[in-house]
PDB file of N, CA and C in Angstrom:
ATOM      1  N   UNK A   1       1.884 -25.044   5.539  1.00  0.00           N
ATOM      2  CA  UNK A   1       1.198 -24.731   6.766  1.00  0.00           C
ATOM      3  C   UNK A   1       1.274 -23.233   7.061  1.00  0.00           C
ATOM      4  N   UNK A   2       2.307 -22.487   6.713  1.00  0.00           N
ATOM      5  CA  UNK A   2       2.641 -21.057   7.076  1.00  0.00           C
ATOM      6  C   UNK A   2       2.114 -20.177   6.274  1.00  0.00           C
ATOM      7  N   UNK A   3       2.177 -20.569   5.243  1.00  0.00           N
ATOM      8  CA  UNK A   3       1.157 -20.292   4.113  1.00  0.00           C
ATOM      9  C   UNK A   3      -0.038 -20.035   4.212  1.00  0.00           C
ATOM     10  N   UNK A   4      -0.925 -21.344   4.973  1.00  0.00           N
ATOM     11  CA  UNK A   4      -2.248 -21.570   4.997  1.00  0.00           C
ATOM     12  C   UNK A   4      -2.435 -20.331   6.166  1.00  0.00           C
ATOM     13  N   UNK A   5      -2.176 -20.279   7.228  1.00  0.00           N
ATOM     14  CA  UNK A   5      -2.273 -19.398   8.265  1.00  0.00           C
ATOM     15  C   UNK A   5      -2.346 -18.012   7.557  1.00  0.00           C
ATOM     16  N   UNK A   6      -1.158 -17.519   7.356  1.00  0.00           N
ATOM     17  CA  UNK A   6      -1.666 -16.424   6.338  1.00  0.00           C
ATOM     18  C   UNK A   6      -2.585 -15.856   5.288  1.00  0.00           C
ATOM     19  N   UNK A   7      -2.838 -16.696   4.986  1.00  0.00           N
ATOM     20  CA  UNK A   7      -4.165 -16.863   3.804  1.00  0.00           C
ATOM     21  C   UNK A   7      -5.274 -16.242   4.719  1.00  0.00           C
ATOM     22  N   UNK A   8      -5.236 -17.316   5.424  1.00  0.00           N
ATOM     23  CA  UNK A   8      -6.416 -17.293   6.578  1.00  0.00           C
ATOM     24  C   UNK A   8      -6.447 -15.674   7.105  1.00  0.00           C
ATOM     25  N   UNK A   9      -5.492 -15.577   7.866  1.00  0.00           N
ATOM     26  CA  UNK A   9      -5.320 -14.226   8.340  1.00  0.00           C
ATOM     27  C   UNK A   9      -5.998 -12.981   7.448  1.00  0.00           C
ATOM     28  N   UNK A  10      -5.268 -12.911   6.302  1.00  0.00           N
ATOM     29  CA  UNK A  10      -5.280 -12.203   4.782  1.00  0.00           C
ATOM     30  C   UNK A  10      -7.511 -12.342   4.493  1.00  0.00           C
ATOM     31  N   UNK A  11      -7.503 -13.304   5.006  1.00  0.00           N
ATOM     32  CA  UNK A  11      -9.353 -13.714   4.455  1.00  0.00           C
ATOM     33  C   UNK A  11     -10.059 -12.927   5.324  1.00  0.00           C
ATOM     34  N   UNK A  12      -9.537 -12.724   6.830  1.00  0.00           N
ATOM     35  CA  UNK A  12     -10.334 -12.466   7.892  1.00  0.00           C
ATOM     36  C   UNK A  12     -10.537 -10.878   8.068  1.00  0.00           C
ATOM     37  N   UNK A  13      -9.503 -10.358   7.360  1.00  0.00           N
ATOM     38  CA  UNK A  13      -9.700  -8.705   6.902  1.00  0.00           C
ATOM     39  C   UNK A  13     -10.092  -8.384   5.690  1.00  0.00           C
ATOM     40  N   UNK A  14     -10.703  -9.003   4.723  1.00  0.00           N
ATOM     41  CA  UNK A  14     -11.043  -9.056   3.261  1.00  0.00           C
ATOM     42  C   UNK A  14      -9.912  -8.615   2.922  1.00  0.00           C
ATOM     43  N   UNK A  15      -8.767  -9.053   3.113  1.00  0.00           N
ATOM     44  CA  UNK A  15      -7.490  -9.232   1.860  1.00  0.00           C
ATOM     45  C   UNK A  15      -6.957 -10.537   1.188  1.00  0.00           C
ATOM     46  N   UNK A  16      -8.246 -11.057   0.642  1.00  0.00           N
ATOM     47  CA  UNK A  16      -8.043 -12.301   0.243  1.00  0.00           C
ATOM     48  C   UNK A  16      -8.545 -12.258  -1.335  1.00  0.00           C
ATOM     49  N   UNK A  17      -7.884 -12.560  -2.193  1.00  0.00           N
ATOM     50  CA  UNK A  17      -8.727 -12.124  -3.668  1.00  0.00           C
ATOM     51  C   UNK A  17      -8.557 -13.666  -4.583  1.00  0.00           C
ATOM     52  N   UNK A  18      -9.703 -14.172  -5.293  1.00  0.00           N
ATOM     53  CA  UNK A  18      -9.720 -15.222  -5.731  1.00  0.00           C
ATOM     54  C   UNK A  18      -9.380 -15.093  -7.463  1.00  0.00           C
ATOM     55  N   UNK A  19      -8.793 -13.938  -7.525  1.00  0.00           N
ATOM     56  CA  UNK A  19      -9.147 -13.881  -9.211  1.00  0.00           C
ATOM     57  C   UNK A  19      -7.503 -12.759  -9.285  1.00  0.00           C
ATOM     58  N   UNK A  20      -6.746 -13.136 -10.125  1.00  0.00           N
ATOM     59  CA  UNK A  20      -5.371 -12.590 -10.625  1.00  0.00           C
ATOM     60  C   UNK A  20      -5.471 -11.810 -10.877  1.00  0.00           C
ATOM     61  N   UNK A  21      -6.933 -10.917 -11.902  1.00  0.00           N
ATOM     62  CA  UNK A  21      -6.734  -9.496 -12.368  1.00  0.00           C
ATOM     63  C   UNK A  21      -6.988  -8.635 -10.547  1.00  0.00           C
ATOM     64  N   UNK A  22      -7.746  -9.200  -9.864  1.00  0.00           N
ATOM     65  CA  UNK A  22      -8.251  -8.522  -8.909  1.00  0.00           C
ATOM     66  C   UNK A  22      -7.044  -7.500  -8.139  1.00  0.00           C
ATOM     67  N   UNK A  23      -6.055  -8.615  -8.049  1.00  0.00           N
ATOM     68  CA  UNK A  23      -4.449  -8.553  -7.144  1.00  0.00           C
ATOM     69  C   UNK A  23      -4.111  -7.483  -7.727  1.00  0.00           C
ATOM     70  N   UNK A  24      -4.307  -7.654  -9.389  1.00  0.00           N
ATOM     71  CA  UNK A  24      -3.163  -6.734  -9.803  1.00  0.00           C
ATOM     72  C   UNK A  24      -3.379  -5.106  -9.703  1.00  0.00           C
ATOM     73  N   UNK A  25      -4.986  -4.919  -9.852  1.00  0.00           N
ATOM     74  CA  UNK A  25      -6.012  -3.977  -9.431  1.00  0.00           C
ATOM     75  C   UNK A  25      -5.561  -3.392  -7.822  1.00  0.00           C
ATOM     76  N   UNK A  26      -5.616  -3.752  -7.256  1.00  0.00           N
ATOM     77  CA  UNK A  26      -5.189  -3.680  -6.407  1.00  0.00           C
ATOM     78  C   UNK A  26      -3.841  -2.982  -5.805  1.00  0.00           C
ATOM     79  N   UNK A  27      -2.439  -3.675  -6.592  1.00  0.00           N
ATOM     80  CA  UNK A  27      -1.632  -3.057  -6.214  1.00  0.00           C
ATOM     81  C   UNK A  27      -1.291  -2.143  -7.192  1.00  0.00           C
ATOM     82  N   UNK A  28      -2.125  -1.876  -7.926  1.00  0.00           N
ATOM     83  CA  UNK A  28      -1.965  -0.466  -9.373  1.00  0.00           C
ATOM     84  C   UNK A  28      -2.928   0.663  -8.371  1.00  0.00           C
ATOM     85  N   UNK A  29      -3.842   0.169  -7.646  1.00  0.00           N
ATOM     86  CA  UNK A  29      -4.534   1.354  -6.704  1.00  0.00           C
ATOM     87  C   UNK A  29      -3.696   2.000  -5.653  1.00  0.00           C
ATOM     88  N   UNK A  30      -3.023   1.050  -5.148  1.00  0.00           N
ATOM     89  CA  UNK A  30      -1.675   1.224  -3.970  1.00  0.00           C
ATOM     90  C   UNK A  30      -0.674   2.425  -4.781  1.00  0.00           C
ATOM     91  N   UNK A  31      -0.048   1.626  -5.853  1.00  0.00           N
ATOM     92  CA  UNK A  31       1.066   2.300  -6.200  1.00  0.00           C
ATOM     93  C   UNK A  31       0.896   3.698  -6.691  1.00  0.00           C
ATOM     94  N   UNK A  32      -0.300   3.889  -7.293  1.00  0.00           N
ATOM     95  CA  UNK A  32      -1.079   5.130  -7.376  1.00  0.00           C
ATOM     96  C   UNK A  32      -0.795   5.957  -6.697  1.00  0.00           C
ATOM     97  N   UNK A  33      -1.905   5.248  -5.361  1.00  0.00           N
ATOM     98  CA  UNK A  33      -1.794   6.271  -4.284  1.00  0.00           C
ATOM     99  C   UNK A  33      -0.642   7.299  -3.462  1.00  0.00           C
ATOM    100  N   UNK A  34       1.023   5.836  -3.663  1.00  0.00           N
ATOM    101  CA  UNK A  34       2.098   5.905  -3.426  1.00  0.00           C
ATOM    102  C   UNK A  34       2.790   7.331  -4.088  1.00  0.00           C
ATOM    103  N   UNK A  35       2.001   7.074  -5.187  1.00  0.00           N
ATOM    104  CA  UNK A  35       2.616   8.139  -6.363  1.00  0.00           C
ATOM    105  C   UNK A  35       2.252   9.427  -6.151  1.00  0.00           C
ATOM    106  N   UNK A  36       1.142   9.689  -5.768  1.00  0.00           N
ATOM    107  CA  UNK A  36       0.504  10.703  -5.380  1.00  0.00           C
ATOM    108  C   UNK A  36       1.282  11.471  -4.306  1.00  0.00           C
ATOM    109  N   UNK A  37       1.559  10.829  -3.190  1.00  0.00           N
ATOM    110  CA  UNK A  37       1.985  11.195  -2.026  1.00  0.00           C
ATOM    111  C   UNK A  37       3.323  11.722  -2.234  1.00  0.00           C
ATOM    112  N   UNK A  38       4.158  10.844  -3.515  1.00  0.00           N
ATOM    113  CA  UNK A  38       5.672  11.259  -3.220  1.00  0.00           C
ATOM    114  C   UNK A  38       5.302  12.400  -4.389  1.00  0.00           C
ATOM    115  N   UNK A  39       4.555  12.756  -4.898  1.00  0.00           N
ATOM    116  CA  UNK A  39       4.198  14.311  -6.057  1.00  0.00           C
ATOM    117  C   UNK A  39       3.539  15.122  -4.899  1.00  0.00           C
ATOM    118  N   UNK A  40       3.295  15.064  -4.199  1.00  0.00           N
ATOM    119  CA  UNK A  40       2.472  15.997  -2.927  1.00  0.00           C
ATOM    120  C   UNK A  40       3.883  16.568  -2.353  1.00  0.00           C
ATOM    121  N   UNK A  41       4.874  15.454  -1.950  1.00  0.00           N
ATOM    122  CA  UNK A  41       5.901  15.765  -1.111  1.00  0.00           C
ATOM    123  C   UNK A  41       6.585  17.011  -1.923  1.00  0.00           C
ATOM    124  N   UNK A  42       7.252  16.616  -3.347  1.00  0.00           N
ATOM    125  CA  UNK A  42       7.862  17.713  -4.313  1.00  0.00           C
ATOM    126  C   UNK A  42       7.359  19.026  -3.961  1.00  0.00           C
ATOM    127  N   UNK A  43       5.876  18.977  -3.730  1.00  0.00           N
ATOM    128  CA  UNK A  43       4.709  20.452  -3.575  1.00  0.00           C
ATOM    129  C   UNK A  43       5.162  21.159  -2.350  1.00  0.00           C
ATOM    130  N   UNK A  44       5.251  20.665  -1.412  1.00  0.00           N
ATOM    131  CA  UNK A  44       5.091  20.559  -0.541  1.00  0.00           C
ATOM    132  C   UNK A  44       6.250  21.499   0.555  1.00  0.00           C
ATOM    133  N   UNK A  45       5.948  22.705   1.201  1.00  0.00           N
ATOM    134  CA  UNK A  45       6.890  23.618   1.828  1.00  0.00           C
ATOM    135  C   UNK A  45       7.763  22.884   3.097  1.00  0.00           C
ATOM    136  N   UNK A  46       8.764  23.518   2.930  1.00  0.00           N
ATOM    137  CA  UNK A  46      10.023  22.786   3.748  1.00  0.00           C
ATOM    138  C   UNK A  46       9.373  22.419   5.072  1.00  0.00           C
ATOM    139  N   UNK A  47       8.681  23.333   6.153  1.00  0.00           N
ATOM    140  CA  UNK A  47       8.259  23.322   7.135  1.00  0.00           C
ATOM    141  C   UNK A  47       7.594  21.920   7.396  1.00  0.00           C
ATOM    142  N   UNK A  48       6.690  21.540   6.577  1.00  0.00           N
ATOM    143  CA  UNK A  48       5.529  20.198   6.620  1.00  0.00           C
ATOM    144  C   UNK A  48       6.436  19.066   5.891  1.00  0.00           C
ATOM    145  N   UNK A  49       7.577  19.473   5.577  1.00  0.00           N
ATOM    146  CA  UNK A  49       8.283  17.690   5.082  1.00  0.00           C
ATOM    147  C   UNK A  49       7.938  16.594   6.240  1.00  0.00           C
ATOM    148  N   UNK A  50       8.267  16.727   7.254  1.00  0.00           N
ATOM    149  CA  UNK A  50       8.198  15.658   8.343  1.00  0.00           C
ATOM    150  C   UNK A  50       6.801  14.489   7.956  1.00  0.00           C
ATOM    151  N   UNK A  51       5.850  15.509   8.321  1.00  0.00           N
ATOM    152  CA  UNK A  51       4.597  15.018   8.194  1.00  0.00           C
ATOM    153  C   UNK A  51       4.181  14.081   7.062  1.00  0.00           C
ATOM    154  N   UNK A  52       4.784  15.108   5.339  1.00  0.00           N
ATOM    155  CA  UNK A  52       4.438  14.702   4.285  1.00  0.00           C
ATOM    156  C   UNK A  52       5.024  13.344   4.086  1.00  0.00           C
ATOM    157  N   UNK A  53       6.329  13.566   5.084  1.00  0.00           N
ATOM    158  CA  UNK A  53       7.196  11.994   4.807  1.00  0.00           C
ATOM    159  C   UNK A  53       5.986  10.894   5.394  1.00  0.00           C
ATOM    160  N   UNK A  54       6.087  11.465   6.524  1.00  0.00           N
ATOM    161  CA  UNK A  54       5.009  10.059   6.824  1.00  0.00           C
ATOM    162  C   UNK A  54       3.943   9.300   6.415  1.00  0.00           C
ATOM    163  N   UNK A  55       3.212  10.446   5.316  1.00  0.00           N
ATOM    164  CA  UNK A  55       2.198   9.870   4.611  1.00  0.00           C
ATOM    165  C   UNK A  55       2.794   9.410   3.709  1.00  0.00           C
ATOM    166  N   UNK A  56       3.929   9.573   2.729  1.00  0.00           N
ATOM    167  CA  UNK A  56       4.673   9.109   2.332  1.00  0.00           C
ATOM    168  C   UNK A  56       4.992   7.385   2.698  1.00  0.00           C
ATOM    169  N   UNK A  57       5.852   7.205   3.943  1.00  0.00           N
ATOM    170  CA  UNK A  57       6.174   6.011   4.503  1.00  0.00           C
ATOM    171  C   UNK A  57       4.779   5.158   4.985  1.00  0.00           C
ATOM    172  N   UNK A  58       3.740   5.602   5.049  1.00  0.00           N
ATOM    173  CA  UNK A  58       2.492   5.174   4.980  1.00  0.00           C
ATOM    174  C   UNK A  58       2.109   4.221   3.938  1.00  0.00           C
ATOM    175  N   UNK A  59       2.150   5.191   2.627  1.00  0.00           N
ATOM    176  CA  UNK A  59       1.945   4.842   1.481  1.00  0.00           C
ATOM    177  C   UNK A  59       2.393   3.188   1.054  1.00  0.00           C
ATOM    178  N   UNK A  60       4.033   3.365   1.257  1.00  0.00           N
ATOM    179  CA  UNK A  60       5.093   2.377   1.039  1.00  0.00           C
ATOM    180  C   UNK A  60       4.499   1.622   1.930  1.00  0.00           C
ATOM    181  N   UNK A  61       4.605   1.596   3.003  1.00  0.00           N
ATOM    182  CA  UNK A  61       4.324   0.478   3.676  1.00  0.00           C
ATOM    183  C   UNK A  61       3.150  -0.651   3.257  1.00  0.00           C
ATOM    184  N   UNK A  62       1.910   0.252   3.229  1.00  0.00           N
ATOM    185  CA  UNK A  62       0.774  -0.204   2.635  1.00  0.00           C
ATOM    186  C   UNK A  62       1.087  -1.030   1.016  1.00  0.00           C
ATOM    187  N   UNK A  63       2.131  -0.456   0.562  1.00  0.00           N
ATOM    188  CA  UNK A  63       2.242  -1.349  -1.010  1.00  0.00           C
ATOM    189  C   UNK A  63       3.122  -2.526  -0.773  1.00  0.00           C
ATOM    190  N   UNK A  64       4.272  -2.302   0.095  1.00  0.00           N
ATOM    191  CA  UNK A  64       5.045  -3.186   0.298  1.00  0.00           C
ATOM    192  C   UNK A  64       4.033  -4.453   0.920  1.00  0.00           C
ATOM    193  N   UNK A  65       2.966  -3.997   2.064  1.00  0.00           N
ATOM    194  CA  UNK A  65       2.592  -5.312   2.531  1.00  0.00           C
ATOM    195  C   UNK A  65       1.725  -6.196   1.406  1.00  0.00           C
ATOM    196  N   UNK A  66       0.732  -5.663   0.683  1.00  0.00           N
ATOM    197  CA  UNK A  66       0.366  -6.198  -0.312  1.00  0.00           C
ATOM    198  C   UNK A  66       1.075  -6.876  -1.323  1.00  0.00           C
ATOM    199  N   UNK A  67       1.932  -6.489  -1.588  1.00  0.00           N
ATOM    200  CA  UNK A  67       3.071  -7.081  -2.465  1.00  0.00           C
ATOM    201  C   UNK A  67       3.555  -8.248  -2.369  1.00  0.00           C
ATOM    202  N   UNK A  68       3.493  -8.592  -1.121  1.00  0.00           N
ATOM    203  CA  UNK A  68       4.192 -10.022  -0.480  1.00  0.00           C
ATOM    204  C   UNK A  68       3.605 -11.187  -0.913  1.00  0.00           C
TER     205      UNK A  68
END
């Protein structure tokens, strides 16, 4: 039942994918992106860490929820 609700939820924002390669597509686009952000941070002058973190913790967040 808790399951189904979620699904549902997951359908009603087009995060619903019917096909296994799709998922995996998916969180290889995420982790990407993830990757990007924490190679931006390395770049990135002491002053703007704060910020960079957050796009950073952005990133993560966004992969972590997909992941589930």
């Amino acid at each position: 039942m808790r399951s189904q609700k979620a699904q549902a939820k997951a359908a009603r924002v087009n995060f619903d994918w019917t096909e296994l390669r799709d998922v995996v597509a998916k969180v290889e686009e995420e982790l990407g992106e993830m990757k990007e952000e924490i190679a931006s941070l390395a770049l990135a002058s002491p002053t703007s860490g704060g910020q960079d973190r957050a796009r950073i913790e952005d990133e993560v967040g966004e992969h972590a929820l997909r992941s589930r």
